[in-house]
PDB file of N, CA and C in Angstrom:
ATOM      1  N   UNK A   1       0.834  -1.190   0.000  1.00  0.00           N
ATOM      2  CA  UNK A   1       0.000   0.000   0.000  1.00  0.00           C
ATOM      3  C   UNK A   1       0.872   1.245   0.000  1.00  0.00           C
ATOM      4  N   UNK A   2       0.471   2.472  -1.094  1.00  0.00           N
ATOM      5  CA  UNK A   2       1.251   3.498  -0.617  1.00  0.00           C
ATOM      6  C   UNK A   2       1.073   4.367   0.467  1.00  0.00           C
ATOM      7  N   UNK A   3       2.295   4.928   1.044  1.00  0.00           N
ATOM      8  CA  UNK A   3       2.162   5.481   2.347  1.00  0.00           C
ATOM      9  C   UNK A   3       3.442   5.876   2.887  1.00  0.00           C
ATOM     10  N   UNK A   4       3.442   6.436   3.908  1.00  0.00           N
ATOM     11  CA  UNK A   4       4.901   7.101   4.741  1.00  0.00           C
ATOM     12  C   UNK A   4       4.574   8.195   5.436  1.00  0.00           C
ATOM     13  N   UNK A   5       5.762   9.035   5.335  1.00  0.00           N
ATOM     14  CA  UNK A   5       5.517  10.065   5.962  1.00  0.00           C
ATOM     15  C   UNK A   5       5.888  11.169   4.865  1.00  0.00           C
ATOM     16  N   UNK A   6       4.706  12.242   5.325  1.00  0.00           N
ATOM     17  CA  UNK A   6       4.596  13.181   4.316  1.00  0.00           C
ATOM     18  C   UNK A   6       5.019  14.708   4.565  1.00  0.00           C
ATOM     19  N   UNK A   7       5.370  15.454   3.901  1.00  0.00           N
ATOM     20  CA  UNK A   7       6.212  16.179   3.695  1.00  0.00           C
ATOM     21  C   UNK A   7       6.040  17.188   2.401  1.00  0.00           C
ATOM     22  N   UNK A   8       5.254  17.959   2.765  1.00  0.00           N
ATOM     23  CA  UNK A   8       4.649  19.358   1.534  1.00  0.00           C
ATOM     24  C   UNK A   8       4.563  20.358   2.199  1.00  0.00           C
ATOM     25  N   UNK A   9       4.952  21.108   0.973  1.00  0.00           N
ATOM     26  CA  UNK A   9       4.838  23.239   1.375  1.00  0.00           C
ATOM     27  C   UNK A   9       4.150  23.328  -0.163  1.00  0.00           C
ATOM     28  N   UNK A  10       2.848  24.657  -0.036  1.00  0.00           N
ATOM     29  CA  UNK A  10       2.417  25.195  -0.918  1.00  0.00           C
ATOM     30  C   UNK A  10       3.517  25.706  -1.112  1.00  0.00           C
ATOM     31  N   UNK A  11       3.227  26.400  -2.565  1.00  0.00           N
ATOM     32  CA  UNK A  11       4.502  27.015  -3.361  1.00  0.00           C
ATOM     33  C   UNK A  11       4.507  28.680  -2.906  1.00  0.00           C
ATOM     34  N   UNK A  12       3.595  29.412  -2.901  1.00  0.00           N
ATOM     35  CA  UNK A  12       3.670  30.386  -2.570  1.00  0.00           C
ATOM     36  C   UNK A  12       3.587  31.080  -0.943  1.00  0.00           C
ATOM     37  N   UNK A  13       2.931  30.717  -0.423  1.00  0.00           N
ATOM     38  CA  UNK A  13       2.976  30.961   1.378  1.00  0.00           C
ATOM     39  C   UNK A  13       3.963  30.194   2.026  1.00  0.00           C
ATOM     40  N   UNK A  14       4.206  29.220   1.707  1.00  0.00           N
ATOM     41  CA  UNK A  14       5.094  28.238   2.419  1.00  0.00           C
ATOM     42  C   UNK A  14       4.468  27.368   3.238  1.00  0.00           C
ATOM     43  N   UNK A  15       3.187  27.156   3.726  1.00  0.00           N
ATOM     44  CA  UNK A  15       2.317  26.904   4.152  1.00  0.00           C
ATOM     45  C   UNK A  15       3.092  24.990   4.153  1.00  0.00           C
ATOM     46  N   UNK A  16       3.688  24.769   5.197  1.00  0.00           N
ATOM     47  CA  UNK A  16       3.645  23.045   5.305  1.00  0.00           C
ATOM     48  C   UNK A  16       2.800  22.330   5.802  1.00  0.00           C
ATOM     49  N   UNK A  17       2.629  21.273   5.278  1.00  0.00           N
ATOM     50  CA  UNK A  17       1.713  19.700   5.623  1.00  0.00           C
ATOM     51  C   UNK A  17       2.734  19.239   5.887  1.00  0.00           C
ATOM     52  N   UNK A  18       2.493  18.081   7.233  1.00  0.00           N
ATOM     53  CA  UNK A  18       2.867  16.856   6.944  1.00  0.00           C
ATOM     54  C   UNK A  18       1.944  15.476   8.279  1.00  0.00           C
ATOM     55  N   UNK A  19       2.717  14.758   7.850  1.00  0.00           N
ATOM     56  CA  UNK A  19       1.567  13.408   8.426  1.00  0.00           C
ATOM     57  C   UNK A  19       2.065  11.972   8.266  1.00  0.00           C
ATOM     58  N   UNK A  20       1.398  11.055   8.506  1.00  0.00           N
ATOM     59  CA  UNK A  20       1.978   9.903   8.378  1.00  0.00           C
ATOM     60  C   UNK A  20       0.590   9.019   8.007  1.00  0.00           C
ATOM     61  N   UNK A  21       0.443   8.420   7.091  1.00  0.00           N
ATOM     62  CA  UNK A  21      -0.646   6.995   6.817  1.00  0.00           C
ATOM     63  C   UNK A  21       0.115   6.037   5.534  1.00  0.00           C
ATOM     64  N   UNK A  22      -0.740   5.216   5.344  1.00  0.00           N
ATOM     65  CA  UNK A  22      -0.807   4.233   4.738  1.00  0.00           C
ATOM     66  C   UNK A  22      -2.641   3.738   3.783  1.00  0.00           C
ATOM     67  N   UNK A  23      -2.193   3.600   2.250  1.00  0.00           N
ATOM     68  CA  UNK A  23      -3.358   3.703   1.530  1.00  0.00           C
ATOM     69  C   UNK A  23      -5.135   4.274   2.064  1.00  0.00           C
ATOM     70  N   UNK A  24      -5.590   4.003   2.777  1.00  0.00           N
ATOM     71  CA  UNK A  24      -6.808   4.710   3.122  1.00  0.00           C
ATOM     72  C   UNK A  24      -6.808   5.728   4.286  1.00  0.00           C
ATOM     73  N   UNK A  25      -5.759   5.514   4.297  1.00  0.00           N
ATOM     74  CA  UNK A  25      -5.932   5.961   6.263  1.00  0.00           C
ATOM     75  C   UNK A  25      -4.479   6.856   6.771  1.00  0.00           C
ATOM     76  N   UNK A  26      -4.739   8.178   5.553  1.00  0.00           N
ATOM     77  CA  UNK A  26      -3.794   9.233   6.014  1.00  0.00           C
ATOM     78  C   UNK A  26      -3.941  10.216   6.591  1.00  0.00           C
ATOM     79  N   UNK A  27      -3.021  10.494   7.424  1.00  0.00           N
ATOM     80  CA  UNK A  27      -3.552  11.857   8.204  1.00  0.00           C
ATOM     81  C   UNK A  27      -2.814  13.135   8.440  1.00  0.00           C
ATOM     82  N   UNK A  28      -3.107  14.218   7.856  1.00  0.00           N
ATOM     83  CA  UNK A  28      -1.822  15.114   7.791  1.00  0.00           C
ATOM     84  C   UNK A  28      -2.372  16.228   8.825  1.00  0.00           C
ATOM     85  N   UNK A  29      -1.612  17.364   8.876  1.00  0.00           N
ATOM     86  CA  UNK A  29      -1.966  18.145  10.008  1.00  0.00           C
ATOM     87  C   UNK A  29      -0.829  19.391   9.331  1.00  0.00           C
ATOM     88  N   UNK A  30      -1.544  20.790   9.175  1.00  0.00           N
ATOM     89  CA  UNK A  30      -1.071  21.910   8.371  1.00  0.00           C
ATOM     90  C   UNK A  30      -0.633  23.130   9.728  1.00  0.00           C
ATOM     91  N   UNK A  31       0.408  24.175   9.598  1.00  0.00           N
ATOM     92  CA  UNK A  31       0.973  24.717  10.171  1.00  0.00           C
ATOM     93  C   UNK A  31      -0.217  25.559  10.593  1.00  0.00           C
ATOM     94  N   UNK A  32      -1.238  25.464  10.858  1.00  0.00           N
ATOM     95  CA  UNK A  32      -2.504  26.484  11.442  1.00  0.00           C
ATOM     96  C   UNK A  32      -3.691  25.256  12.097  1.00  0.00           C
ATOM     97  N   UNK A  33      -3.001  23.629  12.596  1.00  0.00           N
ATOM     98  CA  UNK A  33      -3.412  22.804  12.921  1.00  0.00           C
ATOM     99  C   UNK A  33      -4.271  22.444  12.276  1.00  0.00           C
ATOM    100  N   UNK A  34      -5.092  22.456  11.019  1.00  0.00           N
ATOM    101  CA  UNK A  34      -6.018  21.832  10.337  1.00  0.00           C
ATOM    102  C   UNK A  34      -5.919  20.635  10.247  1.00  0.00           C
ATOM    103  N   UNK A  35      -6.450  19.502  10.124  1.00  0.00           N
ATOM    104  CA  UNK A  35      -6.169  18.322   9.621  1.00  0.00           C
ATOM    105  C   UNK A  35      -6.869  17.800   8.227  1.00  0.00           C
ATOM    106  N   UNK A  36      -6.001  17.312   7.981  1.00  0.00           N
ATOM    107  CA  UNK A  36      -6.292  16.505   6.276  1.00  0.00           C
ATOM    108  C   UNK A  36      -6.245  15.169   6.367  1.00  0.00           C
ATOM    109  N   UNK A  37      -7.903  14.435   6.024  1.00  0.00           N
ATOM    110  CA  UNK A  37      -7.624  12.953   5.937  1.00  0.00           C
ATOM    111  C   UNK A  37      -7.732  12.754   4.511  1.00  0.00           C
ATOM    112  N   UNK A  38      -7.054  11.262   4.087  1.00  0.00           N
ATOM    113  CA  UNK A  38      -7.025  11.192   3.180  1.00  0.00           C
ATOM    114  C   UNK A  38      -6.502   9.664   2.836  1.00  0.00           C
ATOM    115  N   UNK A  39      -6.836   9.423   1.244  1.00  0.00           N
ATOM    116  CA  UNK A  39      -6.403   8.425   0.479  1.00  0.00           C
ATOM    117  C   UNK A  39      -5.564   8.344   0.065  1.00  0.00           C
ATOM    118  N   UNK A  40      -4.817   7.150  -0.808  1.00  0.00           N
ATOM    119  CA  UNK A  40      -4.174   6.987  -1.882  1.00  0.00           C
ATOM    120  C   UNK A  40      -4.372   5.328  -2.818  1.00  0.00           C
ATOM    121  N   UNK A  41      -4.522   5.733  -4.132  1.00  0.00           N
ATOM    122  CA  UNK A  41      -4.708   4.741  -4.746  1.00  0.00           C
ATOM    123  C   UNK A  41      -3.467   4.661  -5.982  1.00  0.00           C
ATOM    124  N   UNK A  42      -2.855   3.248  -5.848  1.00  0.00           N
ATOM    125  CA  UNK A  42      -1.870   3.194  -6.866  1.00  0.00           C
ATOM    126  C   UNK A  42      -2.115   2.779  -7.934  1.00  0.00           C
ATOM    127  N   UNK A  43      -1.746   3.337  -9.367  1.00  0.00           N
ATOM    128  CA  UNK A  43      -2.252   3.126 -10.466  1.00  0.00           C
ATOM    129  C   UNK A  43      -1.138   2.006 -10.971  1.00  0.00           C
ATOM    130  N   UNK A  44      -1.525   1.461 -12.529  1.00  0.00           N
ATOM    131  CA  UNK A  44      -0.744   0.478 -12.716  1.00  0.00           C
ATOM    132  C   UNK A  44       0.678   1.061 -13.118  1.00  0.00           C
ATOM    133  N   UNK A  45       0.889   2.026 -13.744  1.00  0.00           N
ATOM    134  CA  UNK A  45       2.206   2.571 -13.646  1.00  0.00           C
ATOM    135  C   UNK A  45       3.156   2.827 -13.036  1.00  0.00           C
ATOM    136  N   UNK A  46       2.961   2.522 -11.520  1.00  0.00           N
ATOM    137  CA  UNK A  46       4.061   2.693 -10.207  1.00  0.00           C
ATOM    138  C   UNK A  46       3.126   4.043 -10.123  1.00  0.00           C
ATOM    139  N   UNK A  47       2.490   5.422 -10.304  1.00  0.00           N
ATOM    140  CA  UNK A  47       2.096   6.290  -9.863  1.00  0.00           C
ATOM    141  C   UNK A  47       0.979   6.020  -9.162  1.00  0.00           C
ATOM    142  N   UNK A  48       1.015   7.246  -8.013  1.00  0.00           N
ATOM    143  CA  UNK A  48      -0.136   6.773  -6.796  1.00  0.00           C
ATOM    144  C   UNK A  48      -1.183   8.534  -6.762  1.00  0.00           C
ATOM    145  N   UNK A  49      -2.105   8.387  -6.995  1.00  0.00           N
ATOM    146  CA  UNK A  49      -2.977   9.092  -6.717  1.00  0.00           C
ATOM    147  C   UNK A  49      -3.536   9.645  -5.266  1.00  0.00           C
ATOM    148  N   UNK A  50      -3.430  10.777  -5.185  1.00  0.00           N
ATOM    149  CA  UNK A  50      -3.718  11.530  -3.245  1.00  0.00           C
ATOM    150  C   UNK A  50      -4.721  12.024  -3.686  1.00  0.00           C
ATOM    151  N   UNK A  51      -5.992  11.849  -2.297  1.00  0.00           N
ATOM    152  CA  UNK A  51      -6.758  12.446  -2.883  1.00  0.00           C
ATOM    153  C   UNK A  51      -7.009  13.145  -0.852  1.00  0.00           C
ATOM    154  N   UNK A  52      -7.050  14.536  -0.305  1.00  0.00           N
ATOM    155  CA  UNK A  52      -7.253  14.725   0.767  1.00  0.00           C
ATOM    156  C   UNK A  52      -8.508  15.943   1.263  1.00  0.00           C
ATOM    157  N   UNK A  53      -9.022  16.083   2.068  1.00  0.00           N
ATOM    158  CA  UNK A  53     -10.321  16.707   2.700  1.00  0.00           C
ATOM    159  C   UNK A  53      -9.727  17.273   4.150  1.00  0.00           C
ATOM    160  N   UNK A  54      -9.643  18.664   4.581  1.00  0.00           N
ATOM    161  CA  UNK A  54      -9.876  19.117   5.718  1.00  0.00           C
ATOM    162  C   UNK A  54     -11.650  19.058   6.509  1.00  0.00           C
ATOM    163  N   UNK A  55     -11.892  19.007   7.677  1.00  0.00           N
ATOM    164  CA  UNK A  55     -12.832  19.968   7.968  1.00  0.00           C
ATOM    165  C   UNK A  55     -13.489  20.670   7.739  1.00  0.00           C
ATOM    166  N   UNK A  56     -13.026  21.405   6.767  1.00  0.00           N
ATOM    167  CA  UNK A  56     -13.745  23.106   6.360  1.00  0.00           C
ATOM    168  C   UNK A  56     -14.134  22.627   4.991  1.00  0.00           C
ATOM    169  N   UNK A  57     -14.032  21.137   4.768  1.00  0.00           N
ATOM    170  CA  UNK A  57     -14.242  21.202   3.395  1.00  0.00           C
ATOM    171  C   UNK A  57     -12.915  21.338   1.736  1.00  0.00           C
ATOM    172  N   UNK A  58     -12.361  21.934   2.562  1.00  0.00           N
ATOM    173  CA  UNK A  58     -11.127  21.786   1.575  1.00  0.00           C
ATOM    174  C   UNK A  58      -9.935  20.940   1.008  1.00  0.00           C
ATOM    175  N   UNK A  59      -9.650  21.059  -0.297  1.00  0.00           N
ATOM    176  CA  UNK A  59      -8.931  19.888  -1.271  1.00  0.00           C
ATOM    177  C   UNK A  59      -7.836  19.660  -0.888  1.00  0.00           C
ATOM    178  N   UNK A  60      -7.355  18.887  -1.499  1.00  0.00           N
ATOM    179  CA  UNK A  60      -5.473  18.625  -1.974  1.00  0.00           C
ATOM    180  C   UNK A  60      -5.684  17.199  -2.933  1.00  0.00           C
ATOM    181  N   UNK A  61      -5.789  17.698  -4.061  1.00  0.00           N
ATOM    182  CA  UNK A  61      -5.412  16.270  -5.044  1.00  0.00           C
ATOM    183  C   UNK A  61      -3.964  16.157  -6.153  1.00  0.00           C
ATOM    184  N   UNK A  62      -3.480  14.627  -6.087  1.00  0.00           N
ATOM    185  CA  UNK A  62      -2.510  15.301  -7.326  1.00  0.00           C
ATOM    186  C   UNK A  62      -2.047  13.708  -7.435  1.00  0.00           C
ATOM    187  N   UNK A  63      -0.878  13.425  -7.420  1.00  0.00           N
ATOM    188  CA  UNK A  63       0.119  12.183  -7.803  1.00  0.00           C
ATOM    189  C   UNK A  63       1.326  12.103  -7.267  1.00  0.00           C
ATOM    190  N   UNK A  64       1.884  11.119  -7.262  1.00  0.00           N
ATOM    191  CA  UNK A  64       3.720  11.107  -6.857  1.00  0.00           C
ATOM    192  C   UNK A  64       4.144  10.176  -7.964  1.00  0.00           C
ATOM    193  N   UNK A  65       5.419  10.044  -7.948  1.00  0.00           N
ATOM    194  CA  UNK A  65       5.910   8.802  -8.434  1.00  0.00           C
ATOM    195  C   UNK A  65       6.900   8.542  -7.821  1.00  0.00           C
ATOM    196  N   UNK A  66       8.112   7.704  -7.428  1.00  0.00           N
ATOM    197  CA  UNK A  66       8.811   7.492  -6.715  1.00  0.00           C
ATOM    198  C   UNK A  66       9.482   8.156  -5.858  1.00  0.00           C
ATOM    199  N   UNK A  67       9.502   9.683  -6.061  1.00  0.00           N
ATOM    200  CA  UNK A  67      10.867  10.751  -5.372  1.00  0.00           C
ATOM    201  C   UNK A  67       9.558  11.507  -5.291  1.00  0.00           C
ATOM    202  N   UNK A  68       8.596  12.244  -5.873  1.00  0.00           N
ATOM    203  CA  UNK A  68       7.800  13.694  -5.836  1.00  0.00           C
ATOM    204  C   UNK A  68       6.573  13.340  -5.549  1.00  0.00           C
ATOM    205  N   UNK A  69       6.141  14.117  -4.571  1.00  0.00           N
ATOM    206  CA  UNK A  69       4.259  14.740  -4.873  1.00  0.00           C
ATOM    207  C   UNK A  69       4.179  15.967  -5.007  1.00  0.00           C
ATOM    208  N   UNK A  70       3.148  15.976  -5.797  1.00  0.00           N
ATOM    209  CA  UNK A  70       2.847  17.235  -6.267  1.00  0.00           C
ATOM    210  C   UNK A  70       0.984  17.292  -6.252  1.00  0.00           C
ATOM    211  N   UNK A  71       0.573  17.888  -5.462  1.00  0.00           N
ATOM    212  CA  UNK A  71      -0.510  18.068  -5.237  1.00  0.00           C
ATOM    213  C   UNK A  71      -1.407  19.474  -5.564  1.00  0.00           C
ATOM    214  N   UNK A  72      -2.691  19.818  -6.053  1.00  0.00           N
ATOM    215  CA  UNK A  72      -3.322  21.268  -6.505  1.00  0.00           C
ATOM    216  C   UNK A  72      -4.496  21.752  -4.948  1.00  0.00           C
ATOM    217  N   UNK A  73      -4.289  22.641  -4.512  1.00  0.00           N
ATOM    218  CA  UNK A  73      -5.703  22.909  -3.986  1.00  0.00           C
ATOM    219  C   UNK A  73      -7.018  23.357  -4.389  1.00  0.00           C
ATOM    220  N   UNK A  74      -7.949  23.637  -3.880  1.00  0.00           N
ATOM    221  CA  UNK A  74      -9.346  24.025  -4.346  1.00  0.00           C
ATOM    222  C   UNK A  74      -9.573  25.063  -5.268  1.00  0.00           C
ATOM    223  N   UNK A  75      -7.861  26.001  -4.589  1.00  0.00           N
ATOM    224  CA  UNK A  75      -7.796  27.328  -5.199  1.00  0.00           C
ATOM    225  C   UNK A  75      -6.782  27.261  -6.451  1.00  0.00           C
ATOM    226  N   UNK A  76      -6.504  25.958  -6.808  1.00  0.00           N
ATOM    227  CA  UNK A  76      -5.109  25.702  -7.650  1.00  0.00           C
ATOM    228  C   UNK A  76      -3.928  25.829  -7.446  1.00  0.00           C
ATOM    229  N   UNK A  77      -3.516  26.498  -6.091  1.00  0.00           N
ATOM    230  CA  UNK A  77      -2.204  26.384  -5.535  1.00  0.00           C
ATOM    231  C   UNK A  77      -1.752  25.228  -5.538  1.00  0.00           C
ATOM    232  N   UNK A  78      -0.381  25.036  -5.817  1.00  0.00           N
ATOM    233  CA  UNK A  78       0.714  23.655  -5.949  1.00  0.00           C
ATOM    234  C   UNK A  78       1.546  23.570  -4.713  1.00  0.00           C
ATOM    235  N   UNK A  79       1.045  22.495  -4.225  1.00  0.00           N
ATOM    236  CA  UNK A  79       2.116  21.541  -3.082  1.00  0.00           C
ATOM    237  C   UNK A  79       2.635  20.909  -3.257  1.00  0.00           C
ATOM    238  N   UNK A  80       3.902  21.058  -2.908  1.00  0.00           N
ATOM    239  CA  UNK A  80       5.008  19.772  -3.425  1.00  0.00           C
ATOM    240  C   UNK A  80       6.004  19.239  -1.933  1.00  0.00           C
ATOM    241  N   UNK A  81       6.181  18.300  -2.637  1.00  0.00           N
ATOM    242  CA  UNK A  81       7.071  17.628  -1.397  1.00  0.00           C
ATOM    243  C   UNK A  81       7.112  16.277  -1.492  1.00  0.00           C
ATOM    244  N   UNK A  82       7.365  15.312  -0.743  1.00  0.00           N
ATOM    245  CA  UNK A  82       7.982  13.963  -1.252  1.00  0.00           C
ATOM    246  C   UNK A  82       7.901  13.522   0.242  1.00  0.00           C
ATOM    247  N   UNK A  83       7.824  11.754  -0.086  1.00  0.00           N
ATOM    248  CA  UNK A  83       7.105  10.582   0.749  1.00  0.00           C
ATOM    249  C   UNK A  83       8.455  10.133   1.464  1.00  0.00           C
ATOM    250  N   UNK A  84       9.098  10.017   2.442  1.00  0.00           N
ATOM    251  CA  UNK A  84       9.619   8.949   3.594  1.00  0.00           C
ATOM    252  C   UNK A  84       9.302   7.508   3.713  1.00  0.00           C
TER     253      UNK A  84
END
């Protein structure tokens, strides 16, 4: 299952995530304590699909592949950062 520990900053605020799960059952937590639960589903290519939800309702979807994630928010801001 994909999973680890996670490790993202939006690109422009600096705004970091990070968290630790494994395929259904991730849980991140953002520098203003929000929390983000969330999925991941691996496609047949070695790439794994994130798909995450705060509280308030808000996104984070995107992909990794072995070294990168790169994730969009609701507002289209880009998070990047990479899996442990």
């Amino acid at each position: 299952m994909p999973g680890g520990f996670f490790h993202l900053e939006e690109e422009k605020t600096r705004t970091r995530v990070d968290g630790y799960g494994f395929g259904d059952n991730i849980k991140l937590k953002d520098d203003y304590g929000n929390v983000w639960q969330g999925r991941a589903e691996r496609m047949e290519n070695a790439t794994v699909i994130y798909r995450f939800r705060d509280g308030k309702g808000r996104t984070l979807t995107g992909v990794s592949d072995s070294t990168a994630v790169t994730l969009l928010d609701e507002k289209g801001c880009t998070w990047k950062g990479f899996i442990d």
